[in-house]
PDB file of N, CA and C in Angstrom:
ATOM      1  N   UNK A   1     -15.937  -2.255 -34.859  1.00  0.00           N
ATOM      2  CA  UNK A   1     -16.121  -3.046 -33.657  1.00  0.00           C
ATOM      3  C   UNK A   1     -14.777  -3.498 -33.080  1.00  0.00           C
ATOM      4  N   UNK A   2     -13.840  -3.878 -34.436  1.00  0.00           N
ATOM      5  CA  UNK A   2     -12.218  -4.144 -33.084  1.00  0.00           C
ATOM      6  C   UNK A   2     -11.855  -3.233 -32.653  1.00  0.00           C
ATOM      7  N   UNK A   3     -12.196  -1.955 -33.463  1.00  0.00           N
ATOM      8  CA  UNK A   3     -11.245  -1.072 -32.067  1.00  0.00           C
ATOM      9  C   UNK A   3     -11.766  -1.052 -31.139  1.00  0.00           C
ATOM     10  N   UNK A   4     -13.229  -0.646 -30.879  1.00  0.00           N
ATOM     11  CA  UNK A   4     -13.794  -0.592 -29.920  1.00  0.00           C
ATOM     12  C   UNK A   4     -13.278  -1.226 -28.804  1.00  0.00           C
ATOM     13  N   UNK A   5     -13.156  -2.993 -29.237  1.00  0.00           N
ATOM     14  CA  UNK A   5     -12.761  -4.115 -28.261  1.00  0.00           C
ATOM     15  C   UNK A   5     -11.230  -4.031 -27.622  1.00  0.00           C
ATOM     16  N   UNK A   6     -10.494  -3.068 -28.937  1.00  0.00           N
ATOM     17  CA  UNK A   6      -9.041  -2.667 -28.756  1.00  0.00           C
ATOM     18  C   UNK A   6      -8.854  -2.152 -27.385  1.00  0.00           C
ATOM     19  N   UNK A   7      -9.861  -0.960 -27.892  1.00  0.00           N
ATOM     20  CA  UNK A   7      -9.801   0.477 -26.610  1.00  0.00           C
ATOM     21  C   UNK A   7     -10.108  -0.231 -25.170  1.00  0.00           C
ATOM     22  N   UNK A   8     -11.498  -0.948 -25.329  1.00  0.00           N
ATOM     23  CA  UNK A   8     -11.562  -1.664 -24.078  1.00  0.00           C
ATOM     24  C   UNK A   8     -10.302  -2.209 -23.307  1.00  0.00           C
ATOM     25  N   UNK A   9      -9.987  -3.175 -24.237  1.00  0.00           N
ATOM     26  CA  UNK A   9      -8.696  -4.214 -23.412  1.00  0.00           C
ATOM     27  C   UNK A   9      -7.751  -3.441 -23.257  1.00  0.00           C
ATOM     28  N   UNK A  10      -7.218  -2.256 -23.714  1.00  0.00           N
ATOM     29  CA  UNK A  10      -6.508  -0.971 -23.285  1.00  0.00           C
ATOM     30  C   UNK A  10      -6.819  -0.177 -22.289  1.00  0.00           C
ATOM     31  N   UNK A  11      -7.872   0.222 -21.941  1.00  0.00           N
ATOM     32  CA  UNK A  11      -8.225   0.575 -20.578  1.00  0.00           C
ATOM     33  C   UNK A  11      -8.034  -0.393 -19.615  1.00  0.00           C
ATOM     34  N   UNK A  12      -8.931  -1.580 -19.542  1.00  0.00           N
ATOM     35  CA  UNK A  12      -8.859  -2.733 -18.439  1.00  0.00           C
ATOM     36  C   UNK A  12      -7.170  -2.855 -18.203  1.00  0.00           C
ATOM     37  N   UNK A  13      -6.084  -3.201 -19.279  1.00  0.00           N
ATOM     38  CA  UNK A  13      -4.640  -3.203 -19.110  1.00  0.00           C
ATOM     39  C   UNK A  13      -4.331  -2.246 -17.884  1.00  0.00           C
ATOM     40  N   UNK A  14      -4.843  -0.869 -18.597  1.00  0.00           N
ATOM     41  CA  UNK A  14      -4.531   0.024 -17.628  1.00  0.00           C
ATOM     42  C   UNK A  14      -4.999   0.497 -15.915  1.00  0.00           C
ATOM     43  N   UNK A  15      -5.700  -0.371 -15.444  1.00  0.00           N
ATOM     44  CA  UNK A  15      -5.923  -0.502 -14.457  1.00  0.00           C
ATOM     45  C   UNK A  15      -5.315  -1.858 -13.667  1.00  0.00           C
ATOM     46  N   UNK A  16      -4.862  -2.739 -14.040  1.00  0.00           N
ATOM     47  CA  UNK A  16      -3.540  -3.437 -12.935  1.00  0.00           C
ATOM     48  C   UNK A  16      -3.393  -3.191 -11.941  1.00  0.00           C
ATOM     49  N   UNK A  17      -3.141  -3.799 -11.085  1.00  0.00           N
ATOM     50  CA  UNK A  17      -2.160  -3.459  -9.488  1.00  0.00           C
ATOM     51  C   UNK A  17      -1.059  -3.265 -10.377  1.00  0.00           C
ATOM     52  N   UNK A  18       0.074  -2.596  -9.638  1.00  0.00           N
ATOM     53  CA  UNK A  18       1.667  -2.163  -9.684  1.00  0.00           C
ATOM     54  C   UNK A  18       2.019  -3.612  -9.071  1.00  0.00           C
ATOM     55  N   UNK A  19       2.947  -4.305 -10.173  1.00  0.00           N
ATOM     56  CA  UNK A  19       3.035  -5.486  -9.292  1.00  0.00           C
ATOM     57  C   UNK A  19       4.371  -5.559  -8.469  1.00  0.00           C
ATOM     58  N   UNK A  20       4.119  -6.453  -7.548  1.00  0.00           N
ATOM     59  CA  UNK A  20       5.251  -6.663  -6.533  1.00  0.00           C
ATOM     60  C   UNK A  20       5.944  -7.645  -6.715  1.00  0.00           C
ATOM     61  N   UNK A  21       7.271  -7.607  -6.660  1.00  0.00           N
ATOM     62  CA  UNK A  21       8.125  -9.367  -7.281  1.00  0.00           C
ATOM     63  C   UNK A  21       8.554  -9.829  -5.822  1.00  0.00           C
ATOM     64  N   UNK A  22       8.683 -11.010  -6.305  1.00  0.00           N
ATOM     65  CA  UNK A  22       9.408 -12.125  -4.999  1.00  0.00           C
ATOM     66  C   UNK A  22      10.090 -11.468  -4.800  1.00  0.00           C
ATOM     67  N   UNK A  23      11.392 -10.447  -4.897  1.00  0.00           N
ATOM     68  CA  UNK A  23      12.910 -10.652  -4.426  1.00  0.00           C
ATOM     69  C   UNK A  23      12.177  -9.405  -3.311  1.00  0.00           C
ATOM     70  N   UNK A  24      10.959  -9.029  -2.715  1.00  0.00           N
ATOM     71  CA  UNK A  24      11.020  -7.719  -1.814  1.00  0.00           C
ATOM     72  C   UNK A  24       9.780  -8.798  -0.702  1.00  0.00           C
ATOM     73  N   UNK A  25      10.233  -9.387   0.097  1.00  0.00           N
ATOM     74  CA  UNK A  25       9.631  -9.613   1.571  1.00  0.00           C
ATOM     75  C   UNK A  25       8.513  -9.111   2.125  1.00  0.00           C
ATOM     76  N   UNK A  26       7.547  -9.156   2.002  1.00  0.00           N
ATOM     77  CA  UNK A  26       6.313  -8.239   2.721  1.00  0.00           C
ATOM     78  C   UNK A  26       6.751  -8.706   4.458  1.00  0.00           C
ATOM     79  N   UNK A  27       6.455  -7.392   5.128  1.00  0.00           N
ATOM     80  CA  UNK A  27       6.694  -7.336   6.594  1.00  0.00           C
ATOM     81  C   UNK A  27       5.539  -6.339   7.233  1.00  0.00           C
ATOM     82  N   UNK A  28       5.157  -7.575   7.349  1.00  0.00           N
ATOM     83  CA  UNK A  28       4.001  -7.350   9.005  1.00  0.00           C
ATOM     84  C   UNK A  28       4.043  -6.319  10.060  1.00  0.00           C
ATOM     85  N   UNK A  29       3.556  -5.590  10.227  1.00  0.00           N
ATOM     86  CA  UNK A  29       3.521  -4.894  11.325  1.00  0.00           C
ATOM     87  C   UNK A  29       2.345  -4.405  12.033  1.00  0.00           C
ATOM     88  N   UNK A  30       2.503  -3.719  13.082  1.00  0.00           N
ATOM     89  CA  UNK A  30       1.116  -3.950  14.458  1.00  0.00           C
ATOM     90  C   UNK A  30       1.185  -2.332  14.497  1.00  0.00           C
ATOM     91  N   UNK A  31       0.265  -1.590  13.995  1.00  0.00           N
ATOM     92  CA  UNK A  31      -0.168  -0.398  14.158  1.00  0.00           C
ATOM     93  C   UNK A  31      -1.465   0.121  14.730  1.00  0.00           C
ATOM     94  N   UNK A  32      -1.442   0.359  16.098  1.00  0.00           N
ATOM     95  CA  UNK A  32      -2.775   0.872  16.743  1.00  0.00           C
ATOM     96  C   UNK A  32      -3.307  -0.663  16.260  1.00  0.00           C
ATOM     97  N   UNK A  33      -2.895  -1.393  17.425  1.00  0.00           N
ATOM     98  CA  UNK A  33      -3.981  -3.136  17.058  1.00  0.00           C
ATOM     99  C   UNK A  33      -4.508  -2.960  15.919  1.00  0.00           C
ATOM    100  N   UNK A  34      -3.783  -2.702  15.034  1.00  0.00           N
ATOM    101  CA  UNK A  34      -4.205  -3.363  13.800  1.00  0.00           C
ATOM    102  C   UNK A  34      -2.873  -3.591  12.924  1.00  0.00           C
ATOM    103  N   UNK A  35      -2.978  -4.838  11.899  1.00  0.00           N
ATOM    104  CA  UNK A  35      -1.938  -5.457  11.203  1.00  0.00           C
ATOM    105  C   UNK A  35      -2.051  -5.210   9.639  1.00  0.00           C
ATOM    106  N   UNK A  36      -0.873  -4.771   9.161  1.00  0.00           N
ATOM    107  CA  UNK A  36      -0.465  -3.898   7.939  1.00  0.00           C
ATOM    108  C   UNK A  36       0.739  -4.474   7.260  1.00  0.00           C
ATOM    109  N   UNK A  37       0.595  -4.932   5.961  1.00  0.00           N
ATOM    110  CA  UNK A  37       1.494  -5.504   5.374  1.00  0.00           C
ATOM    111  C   UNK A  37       2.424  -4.578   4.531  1.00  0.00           C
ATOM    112  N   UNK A  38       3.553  -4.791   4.639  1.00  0.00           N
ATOM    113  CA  UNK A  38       4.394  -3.705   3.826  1.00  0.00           C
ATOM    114  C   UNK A  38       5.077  -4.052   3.279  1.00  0.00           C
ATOM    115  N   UNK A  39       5.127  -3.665   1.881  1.00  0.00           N
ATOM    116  CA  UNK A  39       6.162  -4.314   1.099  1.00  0.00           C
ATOM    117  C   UNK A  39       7.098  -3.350   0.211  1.00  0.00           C
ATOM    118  N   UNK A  40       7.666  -3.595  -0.413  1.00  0.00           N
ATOM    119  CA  UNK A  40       8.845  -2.296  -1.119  1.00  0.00           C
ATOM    120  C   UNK A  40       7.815  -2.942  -3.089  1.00  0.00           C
ATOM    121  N   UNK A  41       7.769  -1.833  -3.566  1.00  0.00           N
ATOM    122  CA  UNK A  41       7.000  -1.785  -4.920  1.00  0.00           C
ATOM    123  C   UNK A  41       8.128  -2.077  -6.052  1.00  0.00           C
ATOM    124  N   UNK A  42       8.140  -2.913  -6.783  1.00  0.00           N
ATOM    125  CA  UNK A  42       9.043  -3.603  -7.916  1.00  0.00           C
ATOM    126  C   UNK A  42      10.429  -3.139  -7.382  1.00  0.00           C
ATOM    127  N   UNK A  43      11.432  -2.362  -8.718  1.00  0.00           N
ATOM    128  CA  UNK A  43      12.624  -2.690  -8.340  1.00  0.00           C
ATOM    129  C   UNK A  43      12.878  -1.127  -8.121  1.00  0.00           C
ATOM    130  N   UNK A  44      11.663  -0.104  -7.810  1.00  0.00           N
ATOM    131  CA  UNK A  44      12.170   1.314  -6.848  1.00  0.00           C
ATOM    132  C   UNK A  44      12.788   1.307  -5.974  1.00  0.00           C
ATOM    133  N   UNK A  45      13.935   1.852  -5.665  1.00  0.00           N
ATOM    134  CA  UNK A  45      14.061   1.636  -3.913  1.00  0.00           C
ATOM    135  C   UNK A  45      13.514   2.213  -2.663  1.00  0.00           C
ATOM    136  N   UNK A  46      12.660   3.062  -3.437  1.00  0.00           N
ATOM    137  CA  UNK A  46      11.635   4.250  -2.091  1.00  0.00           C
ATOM    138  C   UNK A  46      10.615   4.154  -2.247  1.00  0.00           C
ATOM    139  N   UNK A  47       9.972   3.159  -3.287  1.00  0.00           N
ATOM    140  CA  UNK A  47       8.145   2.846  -2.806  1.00  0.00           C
ATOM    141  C   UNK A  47       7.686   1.822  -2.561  1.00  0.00           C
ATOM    142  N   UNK A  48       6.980   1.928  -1.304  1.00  0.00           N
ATOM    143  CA  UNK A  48       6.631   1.335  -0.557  1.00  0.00           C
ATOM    144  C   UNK A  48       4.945   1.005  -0.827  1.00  0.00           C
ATOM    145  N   UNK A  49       4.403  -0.234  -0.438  1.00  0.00           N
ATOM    146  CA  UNK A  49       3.155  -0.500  -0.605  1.00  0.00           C
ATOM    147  C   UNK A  49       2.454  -0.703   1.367  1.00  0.00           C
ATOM    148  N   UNK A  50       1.242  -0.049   1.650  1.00  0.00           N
ATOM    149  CA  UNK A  50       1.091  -0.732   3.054  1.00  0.00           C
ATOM    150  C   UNK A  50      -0.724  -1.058   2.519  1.00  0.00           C
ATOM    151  N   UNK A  51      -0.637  -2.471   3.172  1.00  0.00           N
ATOM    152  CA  UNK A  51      -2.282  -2.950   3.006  1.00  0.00           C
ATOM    153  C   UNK A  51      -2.526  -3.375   4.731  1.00  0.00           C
ATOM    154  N   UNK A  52      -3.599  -2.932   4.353  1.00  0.00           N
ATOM    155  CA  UNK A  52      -4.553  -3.440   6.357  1.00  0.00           C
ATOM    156  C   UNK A  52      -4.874  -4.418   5.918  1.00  0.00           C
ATOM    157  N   UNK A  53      -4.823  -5.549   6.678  1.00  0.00           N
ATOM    158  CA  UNK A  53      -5.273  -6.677   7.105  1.00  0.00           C
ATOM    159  C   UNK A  53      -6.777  -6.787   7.216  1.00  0.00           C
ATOM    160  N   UNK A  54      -7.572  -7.487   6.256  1.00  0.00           N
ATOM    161  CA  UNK A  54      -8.576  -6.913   6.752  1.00  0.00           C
ATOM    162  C   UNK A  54      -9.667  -8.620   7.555  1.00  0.00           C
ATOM    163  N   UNK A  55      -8.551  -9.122   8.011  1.00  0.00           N
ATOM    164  CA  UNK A  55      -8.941 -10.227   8.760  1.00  0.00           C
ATOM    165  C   UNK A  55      -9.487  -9.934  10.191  1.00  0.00           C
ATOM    166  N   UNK A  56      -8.629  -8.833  10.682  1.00  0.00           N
ATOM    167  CA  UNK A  56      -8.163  -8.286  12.135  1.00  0.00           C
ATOM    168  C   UNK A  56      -9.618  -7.111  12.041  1.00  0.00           C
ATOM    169  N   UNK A  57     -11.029  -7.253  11.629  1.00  0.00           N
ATOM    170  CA  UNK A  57     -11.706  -6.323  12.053  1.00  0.00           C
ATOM    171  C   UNK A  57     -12.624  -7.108  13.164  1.00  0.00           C
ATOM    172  N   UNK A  58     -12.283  -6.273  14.677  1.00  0.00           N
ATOM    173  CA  UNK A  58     -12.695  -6.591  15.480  1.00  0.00           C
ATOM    174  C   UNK A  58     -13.851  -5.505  15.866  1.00  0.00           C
ATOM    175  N   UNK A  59     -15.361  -6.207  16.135  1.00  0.00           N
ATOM    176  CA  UNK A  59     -16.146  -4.948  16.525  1.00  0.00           C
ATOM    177  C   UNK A  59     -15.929  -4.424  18.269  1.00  0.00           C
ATOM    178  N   UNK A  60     -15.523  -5.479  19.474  1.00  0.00           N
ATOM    179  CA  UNK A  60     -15.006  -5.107  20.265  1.00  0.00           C
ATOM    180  C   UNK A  60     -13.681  -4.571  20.352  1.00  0.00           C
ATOM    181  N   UNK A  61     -12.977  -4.275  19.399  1.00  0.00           N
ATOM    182  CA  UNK A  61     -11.164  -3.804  19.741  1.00  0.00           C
ATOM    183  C   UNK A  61     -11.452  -2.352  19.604  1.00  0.00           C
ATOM    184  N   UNK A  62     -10.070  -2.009  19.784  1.00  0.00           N
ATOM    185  CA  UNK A  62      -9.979  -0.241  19.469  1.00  0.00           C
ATOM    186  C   UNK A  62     -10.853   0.577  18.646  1.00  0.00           C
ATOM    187  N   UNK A  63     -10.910   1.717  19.377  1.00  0.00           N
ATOM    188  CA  UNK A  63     -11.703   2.432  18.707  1.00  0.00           C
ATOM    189  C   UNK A  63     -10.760   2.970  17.095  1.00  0.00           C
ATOM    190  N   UNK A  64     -11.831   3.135  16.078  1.00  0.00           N
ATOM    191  CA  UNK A  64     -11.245   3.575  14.965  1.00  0.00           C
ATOM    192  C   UNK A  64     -10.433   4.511  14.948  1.00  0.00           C
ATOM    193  N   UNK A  65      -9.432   4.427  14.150  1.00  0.00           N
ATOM    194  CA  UNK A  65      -8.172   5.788  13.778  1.00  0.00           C
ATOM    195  C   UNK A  65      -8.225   5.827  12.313  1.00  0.00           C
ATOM    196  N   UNK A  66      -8.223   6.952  11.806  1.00  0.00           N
ATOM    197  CA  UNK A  66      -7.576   7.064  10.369  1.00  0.00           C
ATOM    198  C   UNK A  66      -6.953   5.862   9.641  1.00  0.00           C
ATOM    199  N   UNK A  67      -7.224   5.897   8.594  1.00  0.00           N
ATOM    200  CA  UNK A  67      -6.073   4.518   7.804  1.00  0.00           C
ATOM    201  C   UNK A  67      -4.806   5.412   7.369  1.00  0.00           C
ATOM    202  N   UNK A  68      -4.987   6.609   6.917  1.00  0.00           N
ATOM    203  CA  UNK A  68      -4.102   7.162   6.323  1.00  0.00           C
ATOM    204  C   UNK A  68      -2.993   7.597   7.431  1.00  0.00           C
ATOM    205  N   UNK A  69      -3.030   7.958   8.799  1.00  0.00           N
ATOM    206  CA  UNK A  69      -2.492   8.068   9.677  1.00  0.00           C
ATOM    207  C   UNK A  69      -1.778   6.479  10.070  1.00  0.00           C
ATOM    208  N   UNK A  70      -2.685   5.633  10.405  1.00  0.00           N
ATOM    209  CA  UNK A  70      -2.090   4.264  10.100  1.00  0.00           C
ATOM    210  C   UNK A  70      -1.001   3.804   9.253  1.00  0.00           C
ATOM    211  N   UNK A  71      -1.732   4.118   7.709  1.00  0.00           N
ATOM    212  CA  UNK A  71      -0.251   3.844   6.788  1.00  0.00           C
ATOM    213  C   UNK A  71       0.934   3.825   6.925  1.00  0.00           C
ATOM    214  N   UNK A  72       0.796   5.130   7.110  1.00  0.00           N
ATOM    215  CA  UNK A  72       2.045   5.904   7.257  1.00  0.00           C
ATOM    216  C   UNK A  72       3.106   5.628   8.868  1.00  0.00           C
ATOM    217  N   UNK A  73       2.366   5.124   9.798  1.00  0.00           N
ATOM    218  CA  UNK A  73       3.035   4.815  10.648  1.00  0.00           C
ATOM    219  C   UNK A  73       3.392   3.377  10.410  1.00  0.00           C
ATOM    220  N   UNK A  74       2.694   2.652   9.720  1.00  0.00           N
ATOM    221  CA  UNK A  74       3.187   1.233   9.170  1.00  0.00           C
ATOM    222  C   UNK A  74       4.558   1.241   8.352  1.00  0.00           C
ATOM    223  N   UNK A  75       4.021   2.257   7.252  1.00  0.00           N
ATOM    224  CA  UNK A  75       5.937   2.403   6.734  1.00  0.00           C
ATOM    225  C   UNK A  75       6.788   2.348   7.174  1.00  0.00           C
ATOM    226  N   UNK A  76       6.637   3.594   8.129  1.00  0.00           N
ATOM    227  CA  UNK A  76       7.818   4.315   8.563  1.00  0.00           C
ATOM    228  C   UNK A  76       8.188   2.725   9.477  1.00  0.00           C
ATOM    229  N   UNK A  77       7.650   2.278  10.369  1.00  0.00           N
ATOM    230  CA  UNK A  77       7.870   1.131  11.395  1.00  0.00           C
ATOM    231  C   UNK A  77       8.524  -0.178  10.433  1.00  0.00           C
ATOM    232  N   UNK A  78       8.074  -0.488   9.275  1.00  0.00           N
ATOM    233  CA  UNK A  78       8.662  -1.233   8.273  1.00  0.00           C
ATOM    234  C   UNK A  78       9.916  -1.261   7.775  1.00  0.00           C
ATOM    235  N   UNK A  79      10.014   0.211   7.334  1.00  0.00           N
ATOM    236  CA  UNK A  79      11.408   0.512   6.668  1.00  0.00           C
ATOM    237  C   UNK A  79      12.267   1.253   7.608  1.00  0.00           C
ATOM    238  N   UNK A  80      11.194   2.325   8.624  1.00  0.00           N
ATOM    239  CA  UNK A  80      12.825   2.766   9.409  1.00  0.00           C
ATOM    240  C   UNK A  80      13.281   3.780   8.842  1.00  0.00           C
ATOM    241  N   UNK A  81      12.699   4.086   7.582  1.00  0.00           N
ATOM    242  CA  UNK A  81      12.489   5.615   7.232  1.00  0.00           C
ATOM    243  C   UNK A  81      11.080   6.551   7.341  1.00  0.00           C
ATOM    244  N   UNK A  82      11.692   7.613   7.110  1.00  0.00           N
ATOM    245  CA  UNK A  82      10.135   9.000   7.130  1.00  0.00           C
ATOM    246  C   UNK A  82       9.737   8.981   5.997  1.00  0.00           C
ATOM    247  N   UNK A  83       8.607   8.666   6.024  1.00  0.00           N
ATOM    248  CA  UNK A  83       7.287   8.627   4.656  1.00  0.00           C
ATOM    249  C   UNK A  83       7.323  10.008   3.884  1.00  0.00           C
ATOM    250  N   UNK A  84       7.486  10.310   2.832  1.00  0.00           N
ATOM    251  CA  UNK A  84       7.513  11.643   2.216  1.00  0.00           C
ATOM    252  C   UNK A  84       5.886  11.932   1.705  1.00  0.00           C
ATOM    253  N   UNK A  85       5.284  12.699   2.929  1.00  0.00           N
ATOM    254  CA  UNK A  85       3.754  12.427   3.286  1.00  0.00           C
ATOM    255  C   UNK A  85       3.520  13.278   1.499  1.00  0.00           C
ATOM    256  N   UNK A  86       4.109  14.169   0.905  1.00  0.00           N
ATOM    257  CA  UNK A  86       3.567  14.538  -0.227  1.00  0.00           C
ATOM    258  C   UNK A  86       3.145  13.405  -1.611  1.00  0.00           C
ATOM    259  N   UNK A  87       4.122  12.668  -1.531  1.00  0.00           N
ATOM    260  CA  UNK A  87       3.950  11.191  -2.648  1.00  0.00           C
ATOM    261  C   UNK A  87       3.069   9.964  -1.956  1.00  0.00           C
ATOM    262  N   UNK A  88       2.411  10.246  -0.892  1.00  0.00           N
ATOM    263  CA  UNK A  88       1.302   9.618  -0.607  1.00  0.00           C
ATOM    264  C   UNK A  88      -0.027   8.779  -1.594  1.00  0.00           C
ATOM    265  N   UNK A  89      -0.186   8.078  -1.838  1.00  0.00           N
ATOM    266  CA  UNK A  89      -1.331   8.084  -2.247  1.00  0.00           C
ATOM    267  C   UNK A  89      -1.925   6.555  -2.420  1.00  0.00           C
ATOM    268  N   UNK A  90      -3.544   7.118  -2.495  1.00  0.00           N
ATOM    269  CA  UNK A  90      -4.504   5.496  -1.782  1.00  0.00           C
ATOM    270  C   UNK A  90      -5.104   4.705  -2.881  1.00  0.00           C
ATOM    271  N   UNK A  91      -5.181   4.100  -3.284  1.00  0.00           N
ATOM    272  CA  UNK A  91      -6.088   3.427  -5.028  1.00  0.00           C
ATOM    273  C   UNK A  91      -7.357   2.745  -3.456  1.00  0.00           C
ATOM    274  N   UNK A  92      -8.302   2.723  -4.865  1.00  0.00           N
ATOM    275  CA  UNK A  92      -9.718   2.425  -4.680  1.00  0.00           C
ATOM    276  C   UNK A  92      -9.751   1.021  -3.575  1.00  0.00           C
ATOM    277  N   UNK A  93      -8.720   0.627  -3.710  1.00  0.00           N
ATOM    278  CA  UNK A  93      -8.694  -0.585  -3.011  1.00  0.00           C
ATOM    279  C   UNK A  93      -8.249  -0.569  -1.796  1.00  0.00           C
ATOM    280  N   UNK A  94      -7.805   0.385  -1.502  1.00  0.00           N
ATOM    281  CA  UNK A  94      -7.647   0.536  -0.030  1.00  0.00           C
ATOM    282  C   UNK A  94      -5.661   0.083   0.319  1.00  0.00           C
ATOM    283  N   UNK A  95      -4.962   0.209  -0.766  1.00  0.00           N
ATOM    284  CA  UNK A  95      -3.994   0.303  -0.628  1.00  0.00           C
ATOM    285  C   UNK A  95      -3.244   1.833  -0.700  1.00  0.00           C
ATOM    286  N   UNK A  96      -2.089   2.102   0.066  1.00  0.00           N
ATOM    287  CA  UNK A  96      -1.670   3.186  -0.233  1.00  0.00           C
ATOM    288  C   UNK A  96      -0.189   3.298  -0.710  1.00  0.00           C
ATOM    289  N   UNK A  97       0.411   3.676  -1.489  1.00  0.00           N
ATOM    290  CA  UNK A  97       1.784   3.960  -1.953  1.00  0.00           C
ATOM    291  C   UNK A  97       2.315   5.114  -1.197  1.00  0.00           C
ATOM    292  N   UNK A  98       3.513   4.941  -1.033  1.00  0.00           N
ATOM    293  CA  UNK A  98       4.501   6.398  -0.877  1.00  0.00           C
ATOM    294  C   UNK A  98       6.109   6.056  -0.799  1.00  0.00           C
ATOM    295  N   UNK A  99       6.643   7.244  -1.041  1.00  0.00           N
ATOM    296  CA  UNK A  99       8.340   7.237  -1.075  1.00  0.00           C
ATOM    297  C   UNK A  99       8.191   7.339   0.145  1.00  0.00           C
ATOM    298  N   UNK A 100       9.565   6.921   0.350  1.00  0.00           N
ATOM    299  CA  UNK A 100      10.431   6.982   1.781  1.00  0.00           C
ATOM    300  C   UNK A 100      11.703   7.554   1.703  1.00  0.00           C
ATOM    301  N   UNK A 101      12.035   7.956   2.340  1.00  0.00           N
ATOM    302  CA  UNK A 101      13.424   9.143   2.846  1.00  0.00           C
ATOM    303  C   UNK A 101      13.920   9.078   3.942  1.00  0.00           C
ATOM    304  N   UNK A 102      15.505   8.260   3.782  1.00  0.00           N
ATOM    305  CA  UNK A 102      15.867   7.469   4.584  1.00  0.00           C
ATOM    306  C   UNK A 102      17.324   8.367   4.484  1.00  0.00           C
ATOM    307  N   UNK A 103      17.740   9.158   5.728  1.00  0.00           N
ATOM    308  CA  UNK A 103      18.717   9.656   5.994  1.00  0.00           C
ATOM    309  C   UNK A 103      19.699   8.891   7.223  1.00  0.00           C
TER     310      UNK A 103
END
Protein backbone atom coordinates (compact mmCIF):
# COMPACT_ATOMS: atom_id res chain seq x y z
CA UNK A 1 0.00 0.00 0.00
CA UNK A 2 3.00 2.75 0.43
CA UNK A 3 4.14 2.38 -2.72
CA UNK A 4 1.12 2.54 -4.21
CA UNK A 5 0.59 6.01 -2.24
CA UNK A 6 4.42 6.61 -3.32
CA UNK A 7 3.59 6.23 -7.10
CA UNK A 8 0.53 8.37 -6.64
CA UNK A 9 2.25 11.46 -5.01
CA UNK A 10 4.86 10.90 -7.87
CA UNK A 11 2.60 11.30 -10.58
CA UNK A 12 0.45 14.26 -8.99
CA UNK A 13 4.36 15.93 -8.40
CA UNK A 14 4.58 15.42 -11.91
CA UNK A 15 1.96 17.37 -13.17
CA UNK A 16 2.82 21.06 -11.67
CA UNK A 17 2.66 24.22 -13.62
CA UNK A 18 6.43 25.16 -14.75
CA UNK A 19 6.76 27.76 -12.26
CA UNK A 20 7.36 31.38 -12.90
CA UNK A 21 9.62 33.52 -10.36
CA UNK A 22 9.24 37.18 -9.38
CA UNK A 23 12.45 38.44 -11.07
CA UNK A 24 10.37 37.99 -14.88
CA UNK A 25 7.37 40.80 -15.12
CA UNK A 26 4.26 39.43 -16.76
CA UNK A 27 3.25 41.97 -19.67
CA UNK A 28 -0.11 42.51 -20.89
CA UNK A 29 -0.92 42.74 -24.19
CA UNK A 30 -4.10 43.45 -26.61
CA UNK A 31 -4.34 40.84 -29.35
CA UNK A 32 -7.41 40.89 -31.73
CA UNK A 33 -9.49 42.61 -28.52
CA UNK A 34 -8.44 40.25 -26.52
CA UNK A 35 -5.85 40.45 -23.43
CA UNK A 36 -2.89 37.94 -22.98
CA UNK A 37 -0.48 37.78 -20.31
CA UNK A 38 3.12 37.05 -21.07
CA UNK A 39 5.64 36.18 -19.12
CA UNK A 40 9.37 34.75 -19.68
CA UNK A 41 9.36 30.87 -17.92
CA UNK A 42 11.97 30.54 -14.84
CA UNK A 43 15.53 31.40 -15.51
CA UNK A 44 15.41 30.24 -19.65
CA UNK A 45 15.99 33.08 -21.62
CA UNK A 46 13.69 31.98 -24.70
CA UNK A 47 10.56 30.58 -22.99
CA UNK A 48 7.98 32.30 -22.92
CA UNK A 49 4.50 31.62 -21.22
CA UNK A 50 1.15 33.47 -22.97
CA UNK A 51 -2.32 33.03 -20.96
CA UNK A 52 -5.79 34.69 -22.32
CA UNK A 53 -7.45 36.56 -20.01
CA UNK A 54 -10.30 34.92 -19.48
CA UNK A 55 -12.16 37.90 -17.82
CA UNK A 56 -12.39 39.74 -21.34
CA UNK A 57 -15.07 37.06 -22.78
CA UNK A 58 -17.38 39.25 -24.41
CA UNK A 59 -20.50 37.61 -26.21
CA UNK A 60 -21.02 40.94 -28.20
CA UNK A 61 -17.10 41.64 -29.15
CA UNK A 62 -15.15 40.17 -32.02
CA UNK A 63 -15.78 37.47 -33.74
CA UNK A 64 -13.63 34.36 -32.64
CA UNK A 65 -9.93 33.77 -33.95
CA UNK A 66 -7.75 30.90 -33.15
CA UNK A 67 -5.96 31.00 -29.67
CA UNK A 68 -3.02 29.47 -31.13
CA UNK A 69 -2.73 32.19 -33.81
CA UNK A 70 -3.39 34.62 -30.90
CA UNK A 71 -0.52 33.26 -28.79
CA UNK A 72 1.79 33.60 -30.86
CA UNK A 73 1.07 37.08 -31.87
CA UNK A 74 1.00 37.89 -28.08
CA UNK A 75 4.68 36.77 -27.82
CA UNK A 76 6.05 37.99 -30.50
CA UNK A 77 4.26 41.70 -29.42
CA UNK A 78 5.68 40.98 -25.76
CA UNK A 79 9.16 40.17 -26.44
CA UNK A 80 9.82 41.67 -29.89
CA UNK A 81 11.02 38.48 -31.04
CA UNK A 82 9.72 35.61 -33.70
CA UNK A 83 8.10 32.70 -31.90
CA UNK A 84 9.94 29.48 -33.06
CA UNK A 85 6.35 28.15 -34.15
CA UNK A 86 8.05 24.43 -33.96
CA UNK A 87 8.62 24.54 -29.85
CA UNK A 88 5.10 25.62 -29.56
CA UNK A 89 3.07 24.01 -27.27
CA UNK A 90 -0.51 24.22 -25.24
CA UNK A 91 -1.08 22.18 -21.66
CA UNK A 92 -4.67 21.29 -20.87
CA UNK A 93 -5.10 24.51 -19.33
CA UNK A 94 -5.11 26.59 -21.96
CA UNK A 95 -1.67 27.94 -21.58
CA UNK A 96 0.88 27.82 -24.30
CA UNK A 97 4.81 27.74 -24.13
CA UNK A 98 7.34 28.52 -26.86
CA UNK A 99 11.01 29.70 -27.61
CA UNK A 100 11.68 32.87 -29.07
CA UNK A 101 14.39 33.91 -31.58
CA UNK A 102 15.50 37.14 -31.25
CA UNK A 103 17.96 38.35 -33.97
Amino acid sequence: MKHLILVAALALSACEEIPVTADHPTRGVQVMSRTWAVTQVGDAPAIYRAVRDTNDFNPYGPPAALRTIQAIRAIEAATGCRVDRSTLVQNISGHFFSQVVCT
